[in-house]
C-alpha atoms as a PDB file:
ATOM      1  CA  UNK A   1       0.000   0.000   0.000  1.00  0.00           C
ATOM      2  CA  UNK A   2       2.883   2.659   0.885  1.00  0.00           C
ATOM      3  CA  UNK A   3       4.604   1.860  -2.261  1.00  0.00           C
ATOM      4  CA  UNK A   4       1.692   2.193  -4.352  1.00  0.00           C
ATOM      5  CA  UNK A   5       1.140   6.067  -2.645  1.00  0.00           C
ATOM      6  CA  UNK A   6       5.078   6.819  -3.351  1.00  0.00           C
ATOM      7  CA  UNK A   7       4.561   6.422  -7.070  1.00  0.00           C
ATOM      8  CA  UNK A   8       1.370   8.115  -7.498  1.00  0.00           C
ATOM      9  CA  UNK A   9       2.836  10.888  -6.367  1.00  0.00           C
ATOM     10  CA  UNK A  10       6.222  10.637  -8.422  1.00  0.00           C
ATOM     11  CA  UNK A  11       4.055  10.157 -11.723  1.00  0.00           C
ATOM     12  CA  UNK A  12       3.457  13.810 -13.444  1.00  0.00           C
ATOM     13  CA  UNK A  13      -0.237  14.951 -13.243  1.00  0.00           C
ATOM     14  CA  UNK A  14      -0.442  15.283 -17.227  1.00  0.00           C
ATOM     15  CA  UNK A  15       1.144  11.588 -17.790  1.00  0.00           C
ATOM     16  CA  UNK A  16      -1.696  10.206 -15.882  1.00  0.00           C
ATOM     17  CA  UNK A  17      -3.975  11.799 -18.849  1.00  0.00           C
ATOM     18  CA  UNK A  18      -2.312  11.663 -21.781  1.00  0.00           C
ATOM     19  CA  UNK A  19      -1.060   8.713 -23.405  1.00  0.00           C
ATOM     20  CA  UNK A  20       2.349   7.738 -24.280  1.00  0.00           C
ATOM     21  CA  UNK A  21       1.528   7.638 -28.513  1.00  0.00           C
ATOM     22  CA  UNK A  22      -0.423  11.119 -28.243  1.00  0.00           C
ATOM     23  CA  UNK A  23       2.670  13.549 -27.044  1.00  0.00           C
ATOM     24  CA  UNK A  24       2.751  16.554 -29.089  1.00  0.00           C
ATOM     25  CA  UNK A  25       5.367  19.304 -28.928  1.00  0.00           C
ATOM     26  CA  UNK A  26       4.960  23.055 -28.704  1.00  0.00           C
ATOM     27  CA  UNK A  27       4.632  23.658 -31.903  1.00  0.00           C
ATOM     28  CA  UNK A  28       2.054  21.417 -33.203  1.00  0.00           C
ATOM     29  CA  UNK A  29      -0.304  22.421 -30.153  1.00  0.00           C
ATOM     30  CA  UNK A  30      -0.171  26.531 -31.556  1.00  0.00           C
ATOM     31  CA  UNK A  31      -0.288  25.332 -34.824  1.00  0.00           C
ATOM     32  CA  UNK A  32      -4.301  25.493 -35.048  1.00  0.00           C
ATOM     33  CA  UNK A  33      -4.017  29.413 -34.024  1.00  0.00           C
ATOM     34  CA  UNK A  34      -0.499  30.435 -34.985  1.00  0.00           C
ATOM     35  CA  UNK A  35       0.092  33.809 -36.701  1.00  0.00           C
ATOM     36  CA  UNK A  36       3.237  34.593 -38.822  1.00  0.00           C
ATOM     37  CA  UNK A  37       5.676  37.503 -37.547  1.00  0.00           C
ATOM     38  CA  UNK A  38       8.507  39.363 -39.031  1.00  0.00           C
ATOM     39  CA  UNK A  39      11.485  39.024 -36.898  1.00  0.00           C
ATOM     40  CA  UNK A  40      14.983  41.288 -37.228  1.00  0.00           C
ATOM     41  CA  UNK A  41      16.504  38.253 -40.167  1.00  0.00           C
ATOM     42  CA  UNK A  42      13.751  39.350 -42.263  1.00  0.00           C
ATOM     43  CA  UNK A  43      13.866  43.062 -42.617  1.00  0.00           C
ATOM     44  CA  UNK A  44      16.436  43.783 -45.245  1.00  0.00           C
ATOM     45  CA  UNK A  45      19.321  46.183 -44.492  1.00  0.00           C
ATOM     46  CA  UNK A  46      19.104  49.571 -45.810  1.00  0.00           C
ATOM     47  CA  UNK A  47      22.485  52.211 -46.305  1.00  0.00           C
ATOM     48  CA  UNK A  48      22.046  55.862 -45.963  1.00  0.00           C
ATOM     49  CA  UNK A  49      22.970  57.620 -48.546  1.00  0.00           C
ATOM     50  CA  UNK A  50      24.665  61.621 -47.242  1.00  0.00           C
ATOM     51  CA  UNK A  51      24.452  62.819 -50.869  1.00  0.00           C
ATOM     52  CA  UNK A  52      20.293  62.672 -50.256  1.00  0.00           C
ATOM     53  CA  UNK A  53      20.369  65.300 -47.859  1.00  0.00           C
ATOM     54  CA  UNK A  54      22.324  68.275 -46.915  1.00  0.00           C
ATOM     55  CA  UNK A  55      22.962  70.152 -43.501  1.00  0.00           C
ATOM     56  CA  UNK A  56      23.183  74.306 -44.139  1.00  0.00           C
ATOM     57  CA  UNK A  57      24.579  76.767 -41.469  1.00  0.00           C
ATOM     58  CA  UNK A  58      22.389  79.843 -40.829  1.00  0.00           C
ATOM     59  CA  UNK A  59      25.245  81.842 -42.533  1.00  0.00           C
ATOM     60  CA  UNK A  60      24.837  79.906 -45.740  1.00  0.00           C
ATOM     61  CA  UNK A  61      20.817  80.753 -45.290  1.00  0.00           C
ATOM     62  CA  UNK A  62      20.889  84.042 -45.107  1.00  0.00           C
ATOM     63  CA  UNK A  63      23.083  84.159 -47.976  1.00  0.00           C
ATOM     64  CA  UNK A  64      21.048  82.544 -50.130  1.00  0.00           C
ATOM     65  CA  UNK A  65      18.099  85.025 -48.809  1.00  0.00           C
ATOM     66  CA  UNK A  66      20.162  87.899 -49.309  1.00  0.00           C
ATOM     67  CA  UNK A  67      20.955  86.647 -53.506  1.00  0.00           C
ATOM     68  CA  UNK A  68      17.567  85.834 -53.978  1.00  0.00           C
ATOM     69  CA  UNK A  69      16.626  89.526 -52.417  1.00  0.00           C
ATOM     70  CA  UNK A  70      18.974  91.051 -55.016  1.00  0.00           C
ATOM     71  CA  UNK A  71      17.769  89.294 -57.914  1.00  0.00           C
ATOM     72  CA  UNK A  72      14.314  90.178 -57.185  1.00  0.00           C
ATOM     73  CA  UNK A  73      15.054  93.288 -56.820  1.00  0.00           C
ATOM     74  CA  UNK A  74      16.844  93.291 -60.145  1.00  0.00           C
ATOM     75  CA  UNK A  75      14.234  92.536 -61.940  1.00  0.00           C
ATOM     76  CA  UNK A  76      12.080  94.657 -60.452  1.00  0.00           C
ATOM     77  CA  UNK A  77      14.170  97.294 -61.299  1.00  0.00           C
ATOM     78  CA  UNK A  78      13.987  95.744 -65.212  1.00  0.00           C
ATOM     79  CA  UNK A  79      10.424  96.000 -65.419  1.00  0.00           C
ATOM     80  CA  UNK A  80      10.314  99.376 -63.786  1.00  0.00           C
ATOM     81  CA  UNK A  81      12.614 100.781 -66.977  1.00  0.00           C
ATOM     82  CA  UNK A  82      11.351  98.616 -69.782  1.00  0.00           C
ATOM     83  CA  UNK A  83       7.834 100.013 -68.625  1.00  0.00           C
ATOM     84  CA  UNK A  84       9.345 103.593 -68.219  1.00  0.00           C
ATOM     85  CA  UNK A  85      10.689 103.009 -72.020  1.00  0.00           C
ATOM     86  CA  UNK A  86       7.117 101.953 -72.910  1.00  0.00           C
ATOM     87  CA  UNK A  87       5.755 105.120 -71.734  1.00  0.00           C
ATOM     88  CA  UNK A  88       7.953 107.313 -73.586  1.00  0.00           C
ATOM     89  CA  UNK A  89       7.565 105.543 -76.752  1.00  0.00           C
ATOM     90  CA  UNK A  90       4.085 105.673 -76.452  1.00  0.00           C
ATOM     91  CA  UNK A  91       4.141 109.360 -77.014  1.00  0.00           C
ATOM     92  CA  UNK A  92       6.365 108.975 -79.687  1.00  0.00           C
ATOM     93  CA  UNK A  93       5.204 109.315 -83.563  1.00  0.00           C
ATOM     94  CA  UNK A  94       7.762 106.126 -84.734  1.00  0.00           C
ATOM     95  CA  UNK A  95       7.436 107.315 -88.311  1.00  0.00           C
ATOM     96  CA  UNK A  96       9.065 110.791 -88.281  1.00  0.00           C
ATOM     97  CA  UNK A  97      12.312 111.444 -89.820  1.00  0.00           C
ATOM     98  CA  UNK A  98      15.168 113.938 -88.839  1.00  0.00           C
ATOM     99  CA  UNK A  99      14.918 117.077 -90.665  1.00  0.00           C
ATOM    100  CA  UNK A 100      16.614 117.751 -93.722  1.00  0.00           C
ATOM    101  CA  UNK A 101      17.009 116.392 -97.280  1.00  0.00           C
ATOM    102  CA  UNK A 102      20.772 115.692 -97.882  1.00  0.00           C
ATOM    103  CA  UNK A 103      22.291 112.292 -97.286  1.00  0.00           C
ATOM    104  CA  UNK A 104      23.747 113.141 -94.238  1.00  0.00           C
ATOM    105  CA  UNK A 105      21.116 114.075 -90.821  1.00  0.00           C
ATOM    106  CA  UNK A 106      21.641 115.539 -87.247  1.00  0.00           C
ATOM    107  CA  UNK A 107      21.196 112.870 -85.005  1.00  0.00           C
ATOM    108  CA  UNK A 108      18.744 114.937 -82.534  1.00  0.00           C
ATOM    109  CA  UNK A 109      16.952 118.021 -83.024  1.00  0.00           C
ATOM    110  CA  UNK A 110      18.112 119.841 -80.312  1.00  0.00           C
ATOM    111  CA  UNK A 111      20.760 119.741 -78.185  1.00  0.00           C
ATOM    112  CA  UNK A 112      23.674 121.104 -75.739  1.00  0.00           C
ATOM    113  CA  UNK A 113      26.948 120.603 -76.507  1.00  0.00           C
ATOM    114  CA  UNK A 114      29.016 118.793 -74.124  1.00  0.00           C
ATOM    115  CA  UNK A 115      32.418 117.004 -74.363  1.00  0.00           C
ATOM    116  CA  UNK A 116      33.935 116.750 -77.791  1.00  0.00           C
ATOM    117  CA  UNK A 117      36.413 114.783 -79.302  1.00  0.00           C
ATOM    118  CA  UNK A 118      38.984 113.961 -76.910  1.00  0.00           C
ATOM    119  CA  UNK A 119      37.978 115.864 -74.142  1.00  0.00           C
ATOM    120  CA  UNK A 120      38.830 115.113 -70.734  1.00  0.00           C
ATOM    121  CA  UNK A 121      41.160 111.996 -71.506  1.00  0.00           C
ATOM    122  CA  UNK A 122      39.784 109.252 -74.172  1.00  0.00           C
ATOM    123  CA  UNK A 123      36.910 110.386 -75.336  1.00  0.00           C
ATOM    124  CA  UNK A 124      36.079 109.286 -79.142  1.00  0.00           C
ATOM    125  CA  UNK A 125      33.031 110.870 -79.731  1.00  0.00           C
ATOM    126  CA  UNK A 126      30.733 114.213 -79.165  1.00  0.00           C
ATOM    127  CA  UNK A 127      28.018 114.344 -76.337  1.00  0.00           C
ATOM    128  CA  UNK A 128      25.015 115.971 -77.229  1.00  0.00           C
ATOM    129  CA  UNK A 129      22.985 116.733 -73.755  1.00  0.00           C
ATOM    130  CA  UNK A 130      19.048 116.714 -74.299  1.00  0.00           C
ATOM    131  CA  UNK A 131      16.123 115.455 -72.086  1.00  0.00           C
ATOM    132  CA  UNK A 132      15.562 111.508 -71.803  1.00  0.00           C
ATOM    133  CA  UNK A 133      12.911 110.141 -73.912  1.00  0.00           C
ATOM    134  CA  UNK A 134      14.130 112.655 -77.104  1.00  0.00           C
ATOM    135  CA  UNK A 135      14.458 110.933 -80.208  1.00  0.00           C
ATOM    136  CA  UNK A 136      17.259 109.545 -81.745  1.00  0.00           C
ATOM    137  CA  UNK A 137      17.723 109.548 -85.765  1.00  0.00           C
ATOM    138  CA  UNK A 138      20.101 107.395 -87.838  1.00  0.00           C
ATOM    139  CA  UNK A 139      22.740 110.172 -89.254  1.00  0.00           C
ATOM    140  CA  UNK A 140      22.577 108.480 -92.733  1.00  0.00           C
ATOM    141  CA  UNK A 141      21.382 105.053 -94.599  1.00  0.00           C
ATOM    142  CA  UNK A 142      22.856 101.927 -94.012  1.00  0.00           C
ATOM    143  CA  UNK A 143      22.787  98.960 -91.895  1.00  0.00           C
ATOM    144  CA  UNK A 144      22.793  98.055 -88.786  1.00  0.00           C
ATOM    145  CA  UNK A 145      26.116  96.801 -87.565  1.00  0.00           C
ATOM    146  CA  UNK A 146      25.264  96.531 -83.930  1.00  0.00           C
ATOM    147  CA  UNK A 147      21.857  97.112 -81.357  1.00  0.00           C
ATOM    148  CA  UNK A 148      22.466  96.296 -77.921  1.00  0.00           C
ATOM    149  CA  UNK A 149      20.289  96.952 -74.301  1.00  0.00           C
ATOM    150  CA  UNK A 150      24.455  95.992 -73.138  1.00  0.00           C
ATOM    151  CA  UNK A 151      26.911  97.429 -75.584  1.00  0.00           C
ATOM    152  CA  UNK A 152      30.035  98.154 -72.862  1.00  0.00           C
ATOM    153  CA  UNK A 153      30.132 101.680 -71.709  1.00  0.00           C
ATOM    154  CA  UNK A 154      27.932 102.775 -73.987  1.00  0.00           C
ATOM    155  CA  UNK A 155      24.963 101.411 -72.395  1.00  0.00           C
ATOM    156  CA  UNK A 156      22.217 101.098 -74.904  1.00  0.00           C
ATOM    157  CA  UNK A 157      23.976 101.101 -78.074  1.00  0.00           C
ATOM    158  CA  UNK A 158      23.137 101.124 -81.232  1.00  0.00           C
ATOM    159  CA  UNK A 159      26.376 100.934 -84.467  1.00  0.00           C
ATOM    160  CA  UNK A 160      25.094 101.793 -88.447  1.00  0.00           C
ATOM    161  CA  UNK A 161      27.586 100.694 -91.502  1.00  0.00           C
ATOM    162  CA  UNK A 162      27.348 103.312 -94.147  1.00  0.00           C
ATOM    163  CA  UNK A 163      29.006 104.232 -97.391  1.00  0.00           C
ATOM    164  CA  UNK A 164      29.148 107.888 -98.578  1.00  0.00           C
ATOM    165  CA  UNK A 165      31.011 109.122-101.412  1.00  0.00           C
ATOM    166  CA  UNK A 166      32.450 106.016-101.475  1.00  0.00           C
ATOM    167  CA  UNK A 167      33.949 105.949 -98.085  1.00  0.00           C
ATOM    168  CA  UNK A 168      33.064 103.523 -95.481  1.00  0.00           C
ATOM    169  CA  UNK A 169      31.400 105.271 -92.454  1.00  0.00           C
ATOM    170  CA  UNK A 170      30.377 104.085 -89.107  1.00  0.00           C
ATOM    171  CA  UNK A 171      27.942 106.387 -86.683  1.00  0.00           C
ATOM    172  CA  UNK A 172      28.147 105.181 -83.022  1.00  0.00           C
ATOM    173  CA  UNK A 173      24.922 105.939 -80.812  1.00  0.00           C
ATOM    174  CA  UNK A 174      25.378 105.431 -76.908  1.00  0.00           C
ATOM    175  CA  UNK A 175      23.708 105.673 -73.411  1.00  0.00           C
ATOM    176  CA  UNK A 176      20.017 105.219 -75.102  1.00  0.00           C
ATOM    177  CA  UNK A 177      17.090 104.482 -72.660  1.00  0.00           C
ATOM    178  CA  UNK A 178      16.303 100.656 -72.147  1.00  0.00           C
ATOM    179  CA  UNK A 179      13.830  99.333 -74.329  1.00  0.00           C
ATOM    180  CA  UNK A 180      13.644 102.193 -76.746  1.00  0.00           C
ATOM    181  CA  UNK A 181      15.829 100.506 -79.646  1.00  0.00           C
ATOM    182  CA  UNK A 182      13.907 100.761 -82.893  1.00  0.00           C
ATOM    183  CA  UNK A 183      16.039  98.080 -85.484  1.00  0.00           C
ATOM    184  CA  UNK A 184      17.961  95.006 -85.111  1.00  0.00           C
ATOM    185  CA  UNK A 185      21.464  93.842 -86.685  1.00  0.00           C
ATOM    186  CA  UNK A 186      20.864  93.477 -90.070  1.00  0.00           C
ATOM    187  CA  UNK A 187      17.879  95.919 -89.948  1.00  0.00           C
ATOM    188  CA  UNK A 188      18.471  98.150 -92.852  1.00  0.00           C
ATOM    189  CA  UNK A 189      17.732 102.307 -92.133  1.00  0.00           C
ATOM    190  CA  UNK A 190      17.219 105.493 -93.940  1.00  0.00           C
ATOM    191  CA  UNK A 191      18.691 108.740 -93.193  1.00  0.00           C
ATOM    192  CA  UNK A 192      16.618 110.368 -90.624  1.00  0.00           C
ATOM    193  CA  UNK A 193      14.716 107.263 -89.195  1.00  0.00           C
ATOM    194  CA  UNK A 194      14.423 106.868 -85.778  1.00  0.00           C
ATOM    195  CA  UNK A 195      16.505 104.578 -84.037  1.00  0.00           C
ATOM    196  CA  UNK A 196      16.057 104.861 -80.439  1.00  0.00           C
ATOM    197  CA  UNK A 197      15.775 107.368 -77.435  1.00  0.00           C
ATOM    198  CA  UNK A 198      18.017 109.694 -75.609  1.00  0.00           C
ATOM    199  CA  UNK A 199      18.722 108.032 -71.993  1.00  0.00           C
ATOM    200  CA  UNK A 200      21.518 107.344 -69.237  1.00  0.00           C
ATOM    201  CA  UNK A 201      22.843 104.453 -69.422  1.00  0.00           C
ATOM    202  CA  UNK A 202      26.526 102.352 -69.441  1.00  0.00           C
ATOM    203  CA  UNK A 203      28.901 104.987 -68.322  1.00  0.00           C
ATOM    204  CA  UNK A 204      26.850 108.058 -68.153  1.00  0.00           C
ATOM    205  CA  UNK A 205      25.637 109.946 -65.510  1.00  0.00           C
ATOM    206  CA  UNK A 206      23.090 112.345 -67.478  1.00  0.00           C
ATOM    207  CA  UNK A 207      20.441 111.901 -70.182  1.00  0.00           C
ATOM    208  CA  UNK A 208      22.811 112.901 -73.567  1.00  0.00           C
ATOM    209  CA  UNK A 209      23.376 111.035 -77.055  1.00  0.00           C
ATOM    210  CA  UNK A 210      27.585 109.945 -77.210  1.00  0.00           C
ATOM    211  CA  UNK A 211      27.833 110.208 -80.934  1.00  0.00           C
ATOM    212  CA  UNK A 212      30.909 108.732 -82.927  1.00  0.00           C
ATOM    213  CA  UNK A 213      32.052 108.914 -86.266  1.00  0.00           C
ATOM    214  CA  UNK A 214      34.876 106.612 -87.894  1.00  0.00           C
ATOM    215  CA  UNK A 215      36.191 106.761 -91.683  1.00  0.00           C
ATOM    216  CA  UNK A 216      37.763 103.886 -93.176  1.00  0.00           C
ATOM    217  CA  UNK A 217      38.460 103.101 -89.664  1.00  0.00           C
ATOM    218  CA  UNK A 218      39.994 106.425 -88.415  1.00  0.00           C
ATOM    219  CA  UNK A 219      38.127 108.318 -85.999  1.00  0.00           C
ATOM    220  CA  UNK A 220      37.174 111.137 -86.775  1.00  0.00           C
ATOM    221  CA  UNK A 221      35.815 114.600 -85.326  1.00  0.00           C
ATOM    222  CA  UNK A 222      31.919 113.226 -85.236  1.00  0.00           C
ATOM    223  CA  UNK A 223      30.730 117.159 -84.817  1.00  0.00           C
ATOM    224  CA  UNK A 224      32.883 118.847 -87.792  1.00  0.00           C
ATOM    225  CA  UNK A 225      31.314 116.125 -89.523  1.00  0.00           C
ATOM    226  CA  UNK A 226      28.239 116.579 -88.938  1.00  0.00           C
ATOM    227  CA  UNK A 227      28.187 120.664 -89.600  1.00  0.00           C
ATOM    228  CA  UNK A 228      30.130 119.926 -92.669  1.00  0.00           C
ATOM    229  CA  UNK A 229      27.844 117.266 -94.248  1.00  0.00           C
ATOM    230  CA  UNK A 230      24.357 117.482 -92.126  1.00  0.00           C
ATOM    231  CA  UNK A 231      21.250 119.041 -93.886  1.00  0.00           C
END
């Protein structure tokens, strides 16, 4: 009797129940209700690329502020003069002619003379001072060589190829107002037709017309010229 007590008690509870030929492991008792999970061997690996991102100072912000600032305020400033230019043009009649009948023309109207020919260190040409927005007339026919809103010093620039008594002329036109330029390279002109309008820009620091004059290449005095042959 005592050592039929001593091994109930050393027998498991469960082996009592279940039989011998019905053990199951772990697994196949959760396999009715078992639900698949992603574990770390399954997530693949992933690099980090630097060149996707960048990391700017404050000092490299601002900077980029302060270029942006200036180029909007650049072309601001563009559409204030092209519309300025517009304006001026607007009261303009685009089909009048210099005065005069000969083959050579005044380039404005009226004028003050200002520097000359050489005056005041290298000076090429003759300034004629007049209010911005005056017209500008091509001194005699020929063809456009040059037209420019950025021609150098000269600003707005316009250059005409002529030949008169068979010499080879060129009539230089500088510091026009933006937008105002009437032809095109290649454009050919008559004498007398409007070109453009008196302005302030390049290297100039008053409304005027800088007015040139070369001969087979040689500069020339552009205002003798112009009282000698203009009418």
């Amino acid at each position: 009797m005592v050592a039929g007590l001593v091994a109930t008690v050393a027998i498991p509870a469960y082996a009592a129940t279940v039989p011998p030929s019905n053990t199951v492991t772990l697994g196949e008792m959760s396999a009715p209700d078992n639900q698949s999970m992603v574990v770390a061997s399954d997530v693949a690996s992933e690099t980090l690329d630097r060149s996707s991102y960048s990391a700017t100072t404050a000092d490299e912000i601002q900077k980029k502020k302060d270029q942006e600032a200036a180029a909007a305020a650049a072309a601001e400033r563009a559409r204030q003069l092209a519309a300025s230019a517009g304006a001026s043009l607007s009261n303009i009649d685009l089909n009048m002619t210099a005065p005069g009948s000969g083959e050579v023309r005044w380039p404005l109207t009226s004028y003050v003379l200002g520097r000359g020919l050489w005056d005041s260190g290298y000076h090429q040409g003759v300034d004629l001072l007049a209010p911005g927005g005056q017209p500008i007339f091509a001194a005699a026919a020929g063809v456009v060589s040059t037209s420019s809103e950025s021609f150098g010093g000269y600003g707005v620039g316009i250059v005409i190829e002529h030949v008169i008594n068979g010499q080879k002329v060129s009539t230089t036109y500088g510091h026009m107002t933006y937008g105002s330029r009437q032809v095109q390279a290649g454009d050919t002109v008559a004498a007398g037709q409007l070109i453009g309008l008196v302005g302030s820009t390049g290297s100039s620091t008053a409304n005027h017309l800088h007015f040139e004059v070369h001969i087979n290449g040689q500069v020339v005095d552009p205002y003798a010229w112009l009282q000698q042959n203009a009418g």
